[in-house]
PDB file of N, CA and C in Angstrom:
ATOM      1  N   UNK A   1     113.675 118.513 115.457  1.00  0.00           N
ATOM      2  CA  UNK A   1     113.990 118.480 114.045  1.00  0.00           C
ATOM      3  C   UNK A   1     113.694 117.083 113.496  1.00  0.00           C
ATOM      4  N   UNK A   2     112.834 116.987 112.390  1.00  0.00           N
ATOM      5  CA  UNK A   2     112.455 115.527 111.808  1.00  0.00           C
ATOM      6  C   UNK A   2     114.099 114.972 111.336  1.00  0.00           C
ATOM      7  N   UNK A   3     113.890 113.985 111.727  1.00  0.00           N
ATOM      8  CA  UNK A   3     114.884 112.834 110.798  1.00  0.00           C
ATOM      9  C   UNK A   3     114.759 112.247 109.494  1.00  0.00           C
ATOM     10  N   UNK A   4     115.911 112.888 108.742  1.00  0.00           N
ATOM     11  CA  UNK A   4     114.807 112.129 107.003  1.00  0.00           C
ATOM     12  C   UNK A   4     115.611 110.283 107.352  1.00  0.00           C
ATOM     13  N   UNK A   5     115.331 109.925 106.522  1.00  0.00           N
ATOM     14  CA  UNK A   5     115.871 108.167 106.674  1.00  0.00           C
ATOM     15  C   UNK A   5     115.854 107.711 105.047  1.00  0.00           C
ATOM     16  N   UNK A   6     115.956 107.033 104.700  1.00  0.00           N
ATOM     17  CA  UNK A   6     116.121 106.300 102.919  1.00  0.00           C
ATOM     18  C   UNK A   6     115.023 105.360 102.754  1.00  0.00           C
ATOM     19  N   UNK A   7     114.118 104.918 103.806  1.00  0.00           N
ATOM     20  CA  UNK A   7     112.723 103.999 103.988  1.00  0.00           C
ATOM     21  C   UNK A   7     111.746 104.257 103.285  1.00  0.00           C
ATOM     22  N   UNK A   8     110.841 103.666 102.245  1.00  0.00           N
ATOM     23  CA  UNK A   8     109.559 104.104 102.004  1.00  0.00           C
ATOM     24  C   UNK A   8     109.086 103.066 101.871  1.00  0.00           C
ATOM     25  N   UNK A   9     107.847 102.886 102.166  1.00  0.00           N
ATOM     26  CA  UNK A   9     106.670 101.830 102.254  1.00  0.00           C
ATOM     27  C   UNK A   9     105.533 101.619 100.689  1.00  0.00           C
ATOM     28  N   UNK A  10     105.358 100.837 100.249  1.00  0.00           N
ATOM     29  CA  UNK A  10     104.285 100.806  99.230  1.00  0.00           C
ATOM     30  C   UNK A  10     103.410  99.728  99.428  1.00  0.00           C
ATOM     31  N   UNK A  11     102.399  99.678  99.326  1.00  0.00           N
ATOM     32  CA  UNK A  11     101.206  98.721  99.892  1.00  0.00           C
ATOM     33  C   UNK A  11     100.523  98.779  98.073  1.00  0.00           C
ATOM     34  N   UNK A  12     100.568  97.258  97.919  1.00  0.00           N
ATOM     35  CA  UNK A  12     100.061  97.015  96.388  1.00  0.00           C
ATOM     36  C   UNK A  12      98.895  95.894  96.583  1.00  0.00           C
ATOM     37  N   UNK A  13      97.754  95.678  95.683  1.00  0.00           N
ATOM     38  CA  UNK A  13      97.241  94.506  95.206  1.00  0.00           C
ATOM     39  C   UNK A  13      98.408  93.195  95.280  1.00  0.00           C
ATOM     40  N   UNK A  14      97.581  92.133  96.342  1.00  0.00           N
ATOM     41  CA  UNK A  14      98.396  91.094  95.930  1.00  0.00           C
ATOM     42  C   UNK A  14      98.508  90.634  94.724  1.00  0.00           C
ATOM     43  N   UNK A  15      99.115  90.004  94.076  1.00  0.00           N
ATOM     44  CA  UNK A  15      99.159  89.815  92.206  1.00  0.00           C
ATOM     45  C   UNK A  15      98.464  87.978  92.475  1.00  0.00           C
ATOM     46  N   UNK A  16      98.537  86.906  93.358  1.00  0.00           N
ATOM     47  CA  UNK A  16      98.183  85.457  93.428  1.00  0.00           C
ATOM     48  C   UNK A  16      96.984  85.426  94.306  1.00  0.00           C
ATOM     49  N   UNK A  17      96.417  86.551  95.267  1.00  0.00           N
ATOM     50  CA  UNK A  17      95.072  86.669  95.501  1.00  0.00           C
ATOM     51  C   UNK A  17      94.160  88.052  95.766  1.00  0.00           C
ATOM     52  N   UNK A  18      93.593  87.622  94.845  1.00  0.00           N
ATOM     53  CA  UNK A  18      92.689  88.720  94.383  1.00  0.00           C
ATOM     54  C   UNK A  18      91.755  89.279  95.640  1.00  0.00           C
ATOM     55  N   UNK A  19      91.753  90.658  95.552  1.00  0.00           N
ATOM     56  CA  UNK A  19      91.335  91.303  96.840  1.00  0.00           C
ATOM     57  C   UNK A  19      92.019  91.144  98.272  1.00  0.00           C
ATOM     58  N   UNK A  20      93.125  90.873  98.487  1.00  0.00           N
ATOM     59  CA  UNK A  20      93.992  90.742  99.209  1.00  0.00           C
ATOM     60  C   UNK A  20      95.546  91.832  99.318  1.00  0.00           C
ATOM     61  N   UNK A  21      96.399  92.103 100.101  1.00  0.00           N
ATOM     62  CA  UNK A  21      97.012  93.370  99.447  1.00  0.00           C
ATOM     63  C   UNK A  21      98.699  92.798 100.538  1.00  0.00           C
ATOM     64  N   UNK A  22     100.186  93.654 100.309  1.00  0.00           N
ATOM     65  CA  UNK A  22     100.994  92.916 100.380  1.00  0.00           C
ATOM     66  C   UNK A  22     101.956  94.333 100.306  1.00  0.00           C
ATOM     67  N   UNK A  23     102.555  94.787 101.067  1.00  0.00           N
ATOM     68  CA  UNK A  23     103.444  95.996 101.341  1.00  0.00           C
ATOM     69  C   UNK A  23     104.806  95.235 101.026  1.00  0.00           C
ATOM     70  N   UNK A  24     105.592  96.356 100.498  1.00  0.00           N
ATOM     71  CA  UNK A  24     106.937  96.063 100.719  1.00  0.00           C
ATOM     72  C   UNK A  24     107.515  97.422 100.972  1.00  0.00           C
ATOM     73  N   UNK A  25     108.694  96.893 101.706  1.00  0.00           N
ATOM     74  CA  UNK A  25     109.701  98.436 102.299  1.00  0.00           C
ATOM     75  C   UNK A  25     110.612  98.523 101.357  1.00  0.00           C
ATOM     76  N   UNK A  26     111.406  99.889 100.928  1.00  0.00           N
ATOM     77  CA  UNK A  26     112.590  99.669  99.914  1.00  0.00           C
ATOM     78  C   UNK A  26     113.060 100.772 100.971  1.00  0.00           C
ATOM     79  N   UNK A  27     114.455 100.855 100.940  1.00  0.00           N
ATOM     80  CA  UNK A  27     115.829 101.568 100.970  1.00  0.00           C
ATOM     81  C   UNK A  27     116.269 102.059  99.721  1.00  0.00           C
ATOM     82  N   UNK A  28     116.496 103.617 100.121  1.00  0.00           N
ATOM     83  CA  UNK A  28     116.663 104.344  98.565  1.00  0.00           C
ATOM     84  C   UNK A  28     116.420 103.487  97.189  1.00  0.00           C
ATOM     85  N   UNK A  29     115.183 103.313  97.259  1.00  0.00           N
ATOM     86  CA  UNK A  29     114.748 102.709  96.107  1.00  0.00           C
ATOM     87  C   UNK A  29     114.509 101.461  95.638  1.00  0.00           C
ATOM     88  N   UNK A  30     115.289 100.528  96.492  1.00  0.00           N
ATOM     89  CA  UNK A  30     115.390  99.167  96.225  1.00  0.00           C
ATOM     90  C   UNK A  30     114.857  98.498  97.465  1.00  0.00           C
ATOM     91  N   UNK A  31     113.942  97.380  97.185  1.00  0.00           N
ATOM     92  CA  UNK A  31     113.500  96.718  98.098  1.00  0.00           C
ATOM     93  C   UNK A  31     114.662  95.900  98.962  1.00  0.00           C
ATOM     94  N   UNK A  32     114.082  95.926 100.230  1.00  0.00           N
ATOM     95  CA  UNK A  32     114.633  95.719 101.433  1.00  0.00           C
ATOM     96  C   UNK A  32     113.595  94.492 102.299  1.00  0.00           C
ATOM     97  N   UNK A  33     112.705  94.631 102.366  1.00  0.00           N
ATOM     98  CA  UNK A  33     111.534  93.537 102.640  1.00  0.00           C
ATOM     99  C   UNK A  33     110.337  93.712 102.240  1.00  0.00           C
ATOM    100  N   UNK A  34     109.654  92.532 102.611  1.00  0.00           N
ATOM    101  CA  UNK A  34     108.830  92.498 101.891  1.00  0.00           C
ATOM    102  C   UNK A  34     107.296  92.068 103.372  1.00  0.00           C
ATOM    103  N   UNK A  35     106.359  91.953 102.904  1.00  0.00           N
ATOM    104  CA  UNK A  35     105.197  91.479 104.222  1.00  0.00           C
ATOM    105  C   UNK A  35     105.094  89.870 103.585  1.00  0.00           C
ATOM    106  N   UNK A  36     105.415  89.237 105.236  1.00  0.00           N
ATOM    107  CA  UNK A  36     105.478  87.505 105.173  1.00  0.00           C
ATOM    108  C   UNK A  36     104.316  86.958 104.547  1.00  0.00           C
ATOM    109  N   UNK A  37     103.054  88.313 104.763  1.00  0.00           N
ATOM    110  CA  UNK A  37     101.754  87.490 104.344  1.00  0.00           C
ATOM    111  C   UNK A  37     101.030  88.320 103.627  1.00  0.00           C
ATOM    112  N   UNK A  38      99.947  88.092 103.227  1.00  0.00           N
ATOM    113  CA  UNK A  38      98.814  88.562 102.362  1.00  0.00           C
ATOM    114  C   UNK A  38      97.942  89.315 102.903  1.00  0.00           C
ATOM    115  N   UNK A  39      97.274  90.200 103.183  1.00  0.00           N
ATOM    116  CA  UNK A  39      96.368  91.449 104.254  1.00  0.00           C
ATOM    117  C   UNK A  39      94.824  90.993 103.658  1.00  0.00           C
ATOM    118  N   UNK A  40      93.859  91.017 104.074  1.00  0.00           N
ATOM    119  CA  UNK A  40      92.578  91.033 103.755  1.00  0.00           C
ATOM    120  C   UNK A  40      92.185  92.695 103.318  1.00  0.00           C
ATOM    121  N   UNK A  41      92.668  93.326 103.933  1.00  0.00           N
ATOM    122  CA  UNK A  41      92.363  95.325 103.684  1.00  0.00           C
ATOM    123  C   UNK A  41      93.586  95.871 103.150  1.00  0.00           C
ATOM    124  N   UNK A  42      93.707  97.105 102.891  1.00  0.00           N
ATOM    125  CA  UNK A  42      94.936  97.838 102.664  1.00  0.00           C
ATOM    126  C   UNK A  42      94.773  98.822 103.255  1.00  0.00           C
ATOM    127  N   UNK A  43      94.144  98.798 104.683  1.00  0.00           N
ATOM    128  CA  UNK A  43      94.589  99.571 105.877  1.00  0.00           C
ATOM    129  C   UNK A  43      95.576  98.368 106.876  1.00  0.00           C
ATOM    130  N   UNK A  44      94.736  97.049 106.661  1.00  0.00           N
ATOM    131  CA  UNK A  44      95.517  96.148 107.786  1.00  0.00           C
ATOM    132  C   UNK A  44      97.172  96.117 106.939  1.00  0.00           C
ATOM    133  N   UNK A  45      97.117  95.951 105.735  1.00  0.00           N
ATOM    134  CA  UNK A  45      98.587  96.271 104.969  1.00  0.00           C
ATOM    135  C   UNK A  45      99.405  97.328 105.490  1.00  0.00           C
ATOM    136  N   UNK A  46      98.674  98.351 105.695  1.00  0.00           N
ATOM    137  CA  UNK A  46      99.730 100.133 106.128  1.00  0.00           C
ATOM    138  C   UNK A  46      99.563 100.176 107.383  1.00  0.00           C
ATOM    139  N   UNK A  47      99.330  99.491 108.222  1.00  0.00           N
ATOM    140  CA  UNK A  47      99.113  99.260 109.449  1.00  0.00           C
ATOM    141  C   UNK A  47     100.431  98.460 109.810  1.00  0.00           C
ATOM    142  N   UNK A  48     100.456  97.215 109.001  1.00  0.00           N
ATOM    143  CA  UNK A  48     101.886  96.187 109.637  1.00  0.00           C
ATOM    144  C   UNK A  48     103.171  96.962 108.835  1.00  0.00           C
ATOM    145  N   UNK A  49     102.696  97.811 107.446  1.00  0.00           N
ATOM    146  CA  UNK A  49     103.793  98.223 106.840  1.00  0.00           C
ATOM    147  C   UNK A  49     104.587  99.279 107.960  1.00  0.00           C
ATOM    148  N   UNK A  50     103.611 100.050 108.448  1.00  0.00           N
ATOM    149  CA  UNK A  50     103.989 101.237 109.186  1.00  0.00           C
ATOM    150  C   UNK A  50     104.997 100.709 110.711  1.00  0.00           C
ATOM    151  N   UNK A  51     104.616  99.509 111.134  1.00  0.00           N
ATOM    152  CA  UNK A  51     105.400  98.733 112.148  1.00  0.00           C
ATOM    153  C   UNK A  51     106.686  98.655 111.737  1.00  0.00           C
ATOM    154  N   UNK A  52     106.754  98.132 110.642  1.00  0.00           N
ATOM    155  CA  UNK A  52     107.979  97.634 109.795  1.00  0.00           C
ATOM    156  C   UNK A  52     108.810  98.692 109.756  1.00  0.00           C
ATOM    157  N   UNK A  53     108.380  99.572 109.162  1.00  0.00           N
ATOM    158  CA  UNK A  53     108.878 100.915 108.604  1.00  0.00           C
ATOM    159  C   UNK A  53     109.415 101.881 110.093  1.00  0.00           C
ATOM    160  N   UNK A  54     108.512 101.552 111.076  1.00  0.00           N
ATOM    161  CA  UNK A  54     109.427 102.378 112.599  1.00  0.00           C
ATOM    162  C   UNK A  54     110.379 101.345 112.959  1.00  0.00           C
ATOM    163  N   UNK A  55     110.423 100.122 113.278  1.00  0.00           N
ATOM    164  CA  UNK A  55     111.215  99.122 113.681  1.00  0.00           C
ATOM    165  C   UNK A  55     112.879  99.202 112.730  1.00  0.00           C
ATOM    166  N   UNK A  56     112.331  99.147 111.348  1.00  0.00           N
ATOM    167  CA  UNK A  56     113.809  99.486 110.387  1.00  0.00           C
ATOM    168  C   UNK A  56     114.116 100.711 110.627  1.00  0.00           C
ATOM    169  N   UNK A  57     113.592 101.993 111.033  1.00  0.00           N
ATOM    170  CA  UNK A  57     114.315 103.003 111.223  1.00  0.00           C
ATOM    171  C   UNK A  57     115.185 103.156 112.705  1.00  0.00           C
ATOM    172  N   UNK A  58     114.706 102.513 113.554  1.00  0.00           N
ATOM    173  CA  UNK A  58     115.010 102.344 114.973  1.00  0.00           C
ATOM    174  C   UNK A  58     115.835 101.319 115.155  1.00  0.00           C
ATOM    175  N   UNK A  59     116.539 100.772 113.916  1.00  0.00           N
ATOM    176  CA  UNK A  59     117.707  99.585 113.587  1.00  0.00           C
ATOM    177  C   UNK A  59     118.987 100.385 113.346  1.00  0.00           C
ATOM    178  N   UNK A  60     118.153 101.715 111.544  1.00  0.00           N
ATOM    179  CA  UNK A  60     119.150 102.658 111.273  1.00  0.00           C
ATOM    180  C   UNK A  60     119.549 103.626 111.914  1.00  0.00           C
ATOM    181  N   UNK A  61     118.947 103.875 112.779  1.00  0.00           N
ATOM    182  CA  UNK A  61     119.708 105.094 113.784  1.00  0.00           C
ATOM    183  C   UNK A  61     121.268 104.940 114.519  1.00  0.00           C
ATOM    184  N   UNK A  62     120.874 104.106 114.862  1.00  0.00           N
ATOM    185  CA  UNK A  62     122.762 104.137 116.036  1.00  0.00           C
ATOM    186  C   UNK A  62     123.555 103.746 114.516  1.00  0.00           C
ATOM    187  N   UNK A  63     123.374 103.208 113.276  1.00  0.00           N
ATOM    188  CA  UNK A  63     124.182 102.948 112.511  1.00  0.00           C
ATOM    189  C   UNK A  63     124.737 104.116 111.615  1.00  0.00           C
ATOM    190  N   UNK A  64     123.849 104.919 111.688  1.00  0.00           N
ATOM    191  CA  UNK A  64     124.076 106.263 110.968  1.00  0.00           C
ATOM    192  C   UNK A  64     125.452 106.722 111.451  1.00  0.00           C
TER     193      UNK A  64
END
């Protein structure tokens, strides 16, 4: 049975360098973190986002 969780990932245009890109995670809605750095792609972005995003769920589990 899937586990739902409150996590979602969004991978945006960096806004201070152009062609560069910058994920952040939110918890029901509100950001929760953010990526330390700037991505050259926005696959290498959903790539570290997606790390992020199993690591925080594998935090929220035993807390549930």
């Amino acid at each position: 049975m899937a586990e739902n969780h409150p996590f979602t990932i969004m991978v945006e245009p960096d806004l201070l360098r152009d062609g560069r890109f910058r994920w952040t995670l939110y918890e029901n809605g509100q950001p929760r973190n953010r990526s330390p750095v700037s991505y050259a792609t926005k696959r290498e972005a959903v790539a570290d986002a997606t790390k992020a995003l199993d690591k925080q769920i594998a935090n929220w589990r035993p807390a549930r």
